[in-house]
N, C-alpha and C. Protein backbone atom coordinates (compact mmCIF):
# COMPACT_ATOMS: atom_id res chain seq x y z
N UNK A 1 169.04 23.53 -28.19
CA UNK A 1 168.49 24.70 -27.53
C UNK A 1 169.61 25.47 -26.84
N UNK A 2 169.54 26.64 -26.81
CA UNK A 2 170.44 27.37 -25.82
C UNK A 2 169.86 28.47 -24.49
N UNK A 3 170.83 27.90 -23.78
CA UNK A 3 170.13 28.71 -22.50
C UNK A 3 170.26 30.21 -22.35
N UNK A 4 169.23 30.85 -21.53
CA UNK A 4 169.17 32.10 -21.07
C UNK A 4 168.43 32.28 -20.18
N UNK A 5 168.78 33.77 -19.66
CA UNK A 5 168.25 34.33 -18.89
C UNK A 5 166.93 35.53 -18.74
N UNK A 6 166.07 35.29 -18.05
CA UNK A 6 164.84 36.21 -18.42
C UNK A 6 164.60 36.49 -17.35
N UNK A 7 163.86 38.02 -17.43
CA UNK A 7 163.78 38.36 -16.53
C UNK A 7 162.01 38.85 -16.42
N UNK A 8 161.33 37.97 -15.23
CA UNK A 8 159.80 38.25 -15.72
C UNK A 8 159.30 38.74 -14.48
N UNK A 9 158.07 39.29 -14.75
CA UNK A 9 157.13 39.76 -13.71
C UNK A 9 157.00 38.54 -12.58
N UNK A 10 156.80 38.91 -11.08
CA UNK A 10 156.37 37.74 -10.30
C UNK A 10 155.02 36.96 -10.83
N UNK A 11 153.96 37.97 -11.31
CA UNK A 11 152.84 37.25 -12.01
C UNK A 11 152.77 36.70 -13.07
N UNK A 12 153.70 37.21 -14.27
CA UNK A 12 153.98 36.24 -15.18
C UNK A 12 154.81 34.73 -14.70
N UNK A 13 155.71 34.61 -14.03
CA UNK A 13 156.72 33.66 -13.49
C UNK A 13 155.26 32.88 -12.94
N UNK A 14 154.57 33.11 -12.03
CA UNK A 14 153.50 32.51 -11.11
C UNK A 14 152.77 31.89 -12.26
N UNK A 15 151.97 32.64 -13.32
CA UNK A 15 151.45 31.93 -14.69
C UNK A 15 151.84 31.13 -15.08
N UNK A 16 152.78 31.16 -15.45
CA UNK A 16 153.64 30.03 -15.81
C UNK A 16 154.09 28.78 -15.52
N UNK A 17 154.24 29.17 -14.30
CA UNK A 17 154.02 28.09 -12.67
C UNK A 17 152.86 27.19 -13.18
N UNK A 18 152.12 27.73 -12.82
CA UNK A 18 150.29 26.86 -13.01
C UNK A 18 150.18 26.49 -14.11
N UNK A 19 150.47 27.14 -15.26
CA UNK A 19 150.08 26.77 -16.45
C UNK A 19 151.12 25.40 -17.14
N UNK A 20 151.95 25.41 -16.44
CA UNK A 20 153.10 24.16 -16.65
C UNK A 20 152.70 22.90 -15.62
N UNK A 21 152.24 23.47 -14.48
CA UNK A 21 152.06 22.10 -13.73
C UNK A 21 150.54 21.54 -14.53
N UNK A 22 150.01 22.24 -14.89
CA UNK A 22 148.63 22.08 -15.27
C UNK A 22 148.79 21.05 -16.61
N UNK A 23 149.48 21.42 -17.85
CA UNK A 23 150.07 21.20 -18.33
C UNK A 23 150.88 19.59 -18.83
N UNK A 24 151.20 19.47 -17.22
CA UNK A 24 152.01 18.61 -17.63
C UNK A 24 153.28 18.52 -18.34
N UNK A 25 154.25 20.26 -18.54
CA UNK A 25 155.29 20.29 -19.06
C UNK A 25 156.22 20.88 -18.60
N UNK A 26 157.20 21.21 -19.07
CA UNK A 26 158.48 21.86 -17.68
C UNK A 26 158.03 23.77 -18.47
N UNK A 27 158.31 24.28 -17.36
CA UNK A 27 158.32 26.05 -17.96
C UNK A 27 159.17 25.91 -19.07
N UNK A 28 160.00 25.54 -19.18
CA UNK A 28 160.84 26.17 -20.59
C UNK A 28 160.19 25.95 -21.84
N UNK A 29 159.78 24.20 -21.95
CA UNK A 29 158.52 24.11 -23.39
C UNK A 29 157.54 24.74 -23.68
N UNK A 30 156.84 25.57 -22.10
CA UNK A 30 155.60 26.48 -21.99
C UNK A 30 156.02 27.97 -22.44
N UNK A 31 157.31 28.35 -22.09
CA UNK A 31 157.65 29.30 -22.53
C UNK A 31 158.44 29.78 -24.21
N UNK A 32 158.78 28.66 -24.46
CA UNK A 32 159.22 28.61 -25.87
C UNK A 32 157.91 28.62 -26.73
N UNK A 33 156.82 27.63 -26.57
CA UNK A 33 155.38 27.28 -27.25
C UNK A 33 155.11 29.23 -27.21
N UNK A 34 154.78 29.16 -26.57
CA UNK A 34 154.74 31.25 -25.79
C UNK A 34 155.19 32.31 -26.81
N UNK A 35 156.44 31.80 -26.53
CA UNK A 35 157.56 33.39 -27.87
C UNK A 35 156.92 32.64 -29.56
N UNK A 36 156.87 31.30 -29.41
CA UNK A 36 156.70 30.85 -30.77
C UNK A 36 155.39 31.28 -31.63
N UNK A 37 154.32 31.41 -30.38
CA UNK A 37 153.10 31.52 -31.37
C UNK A 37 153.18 33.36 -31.56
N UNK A 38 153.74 34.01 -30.27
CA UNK A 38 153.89 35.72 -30.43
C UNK A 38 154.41 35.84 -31.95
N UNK A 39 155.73 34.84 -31.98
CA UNK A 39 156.19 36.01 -33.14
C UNK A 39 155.57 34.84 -34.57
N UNK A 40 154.58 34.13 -34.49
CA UNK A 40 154.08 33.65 -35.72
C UNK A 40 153.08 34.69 -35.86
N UNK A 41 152.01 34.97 -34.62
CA UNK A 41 151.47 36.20 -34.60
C UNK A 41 151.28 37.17 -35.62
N UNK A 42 152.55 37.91 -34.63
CA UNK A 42 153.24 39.22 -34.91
C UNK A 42 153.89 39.05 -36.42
N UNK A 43 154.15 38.26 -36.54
CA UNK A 43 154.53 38.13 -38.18
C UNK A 43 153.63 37.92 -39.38
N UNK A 44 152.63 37.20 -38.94
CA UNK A 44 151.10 36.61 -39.71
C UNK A 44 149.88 38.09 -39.71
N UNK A 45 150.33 38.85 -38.88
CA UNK A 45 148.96 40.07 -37.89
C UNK A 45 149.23 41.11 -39.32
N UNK A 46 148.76 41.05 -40.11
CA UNK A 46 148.37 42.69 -40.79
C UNK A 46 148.52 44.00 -40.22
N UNK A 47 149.15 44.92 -40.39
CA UNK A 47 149.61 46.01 -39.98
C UNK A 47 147.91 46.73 -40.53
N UNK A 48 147.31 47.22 -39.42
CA UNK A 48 145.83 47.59 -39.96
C UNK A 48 145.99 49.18 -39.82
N UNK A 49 145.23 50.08 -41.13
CA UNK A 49 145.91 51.51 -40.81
C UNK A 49 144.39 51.64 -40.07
N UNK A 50 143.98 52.28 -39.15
CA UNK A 50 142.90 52.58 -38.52
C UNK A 50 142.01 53.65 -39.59
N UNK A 51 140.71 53.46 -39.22
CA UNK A 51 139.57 54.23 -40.62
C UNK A 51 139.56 55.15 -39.70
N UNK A 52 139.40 56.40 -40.20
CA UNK A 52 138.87 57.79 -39.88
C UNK A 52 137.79 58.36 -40.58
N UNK A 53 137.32 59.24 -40.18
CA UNK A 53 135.73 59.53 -40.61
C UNK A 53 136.08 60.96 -41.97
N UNK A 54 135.34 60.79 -42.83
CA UNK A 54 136.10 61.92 -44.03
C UNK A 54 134.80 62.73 -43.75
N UNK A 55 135.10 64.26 -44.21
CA UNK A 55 133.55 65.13 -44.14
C UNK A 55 134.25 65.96 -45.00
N UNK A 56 132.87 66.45 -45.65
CA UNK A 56 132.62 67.25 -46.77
C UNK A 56 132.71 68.43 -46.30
N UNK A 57 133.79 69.52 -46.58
CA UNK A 57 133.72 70.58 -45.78
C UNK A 57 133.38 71.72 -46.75
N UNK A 58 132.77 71.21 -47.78
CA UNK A 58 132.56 72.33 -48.94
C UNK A 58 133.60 73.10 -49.62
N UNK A 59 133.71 74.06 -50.90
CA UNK A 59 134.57 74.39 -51.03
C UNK A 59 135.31 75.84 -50.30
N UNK A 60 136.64 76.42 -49.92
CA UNK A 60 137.28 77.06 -49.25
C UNK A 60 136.87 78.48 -49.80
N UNK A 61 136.68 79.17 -48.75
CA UNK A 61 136.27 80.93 -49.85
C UNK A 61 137.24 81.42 -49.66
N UNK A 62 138.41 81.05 -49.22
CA UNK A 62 139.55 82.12 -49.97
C UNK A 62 140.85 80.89 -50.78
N UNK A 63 141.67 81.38 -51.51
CA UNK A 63 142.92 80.78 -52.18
C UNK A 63 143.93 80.15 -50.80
N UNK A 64 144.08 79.07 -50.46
CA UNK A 64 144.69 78.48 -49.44
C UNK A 64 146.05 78.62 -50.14
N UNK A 65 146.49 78.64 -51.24
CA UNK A 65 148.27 78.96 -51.35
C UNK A 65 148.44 80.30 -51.35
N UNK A 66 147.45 81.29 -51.37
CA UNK A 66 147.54 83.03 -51.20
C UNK A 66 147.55 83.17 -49.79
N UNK A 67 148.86 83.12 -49.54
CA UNK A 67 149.19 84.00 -47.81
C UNK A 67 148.70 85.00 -47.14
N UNK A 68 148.65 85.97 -48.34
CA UNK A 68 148.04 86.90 -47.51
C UNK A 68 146.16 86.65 -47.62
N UNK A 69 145.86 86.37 -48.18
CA UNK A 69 144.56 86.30 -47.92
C UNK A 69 144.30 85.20 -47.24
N UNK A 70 145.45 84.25 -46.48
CA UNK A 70 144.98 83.47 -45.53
C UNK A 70 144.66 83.99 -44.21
N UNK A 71 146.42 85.00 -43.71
CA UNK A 71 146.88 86.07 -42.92
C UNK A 71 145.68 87.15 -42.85
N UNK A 72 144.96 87.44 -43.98
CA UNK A 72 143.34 88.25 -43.65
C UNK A 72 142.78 87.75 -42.80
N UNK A 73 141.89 86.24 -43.52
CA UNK A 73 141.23 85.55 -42.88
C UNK A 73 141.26 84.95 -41.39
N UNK A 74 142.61 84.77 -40.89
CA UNK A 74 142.90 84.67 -39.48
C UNK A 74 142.83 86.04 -38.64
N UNK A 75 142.95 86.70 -39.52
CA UNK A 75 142.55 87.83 -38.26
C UNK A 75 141.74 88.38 -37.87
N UNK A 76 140.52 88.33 -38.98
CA UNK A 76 139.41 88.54 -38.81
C UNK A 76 138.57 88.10 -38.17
């Protein structure tokens, strides 16, 4: 293992606290178990594209690549 330094919230540090004495293990195994399951997670988690709602907007009454008859239509 190699050591480091982290730098955590007082409430995370305090979590950790409890959850190790509770436990029965030193913070560092609680915190390694921790990053280990995040990035099995984060690596296992499907990138999900979110659904959006589609609607039928009928067809367009003017030519949408004709500029100027778009440039009409907005000004009207």
């Amino acid at each position: 293992m190699k050591r480091t330094t982290l730098i955590l919230e007082n409430a995370v540090m305090d979590a950790i606290k409890k959850q190790s004495l509770a436990a029965g293990v030193d913070m560092s195994e609680l915190v390694n178990e921790f990053l280990r399951q995040g990035l099995i997670q984060k690596r296992t988690k499907p990138k999900q594209q979110p659904s959006l709602p589609v609607f039928n907007m009928g067809k367009p009454h003017f030519n949408l690549a004709d500029r100027d008859a778009l440039e009409r239509a907005m000004e009207s």
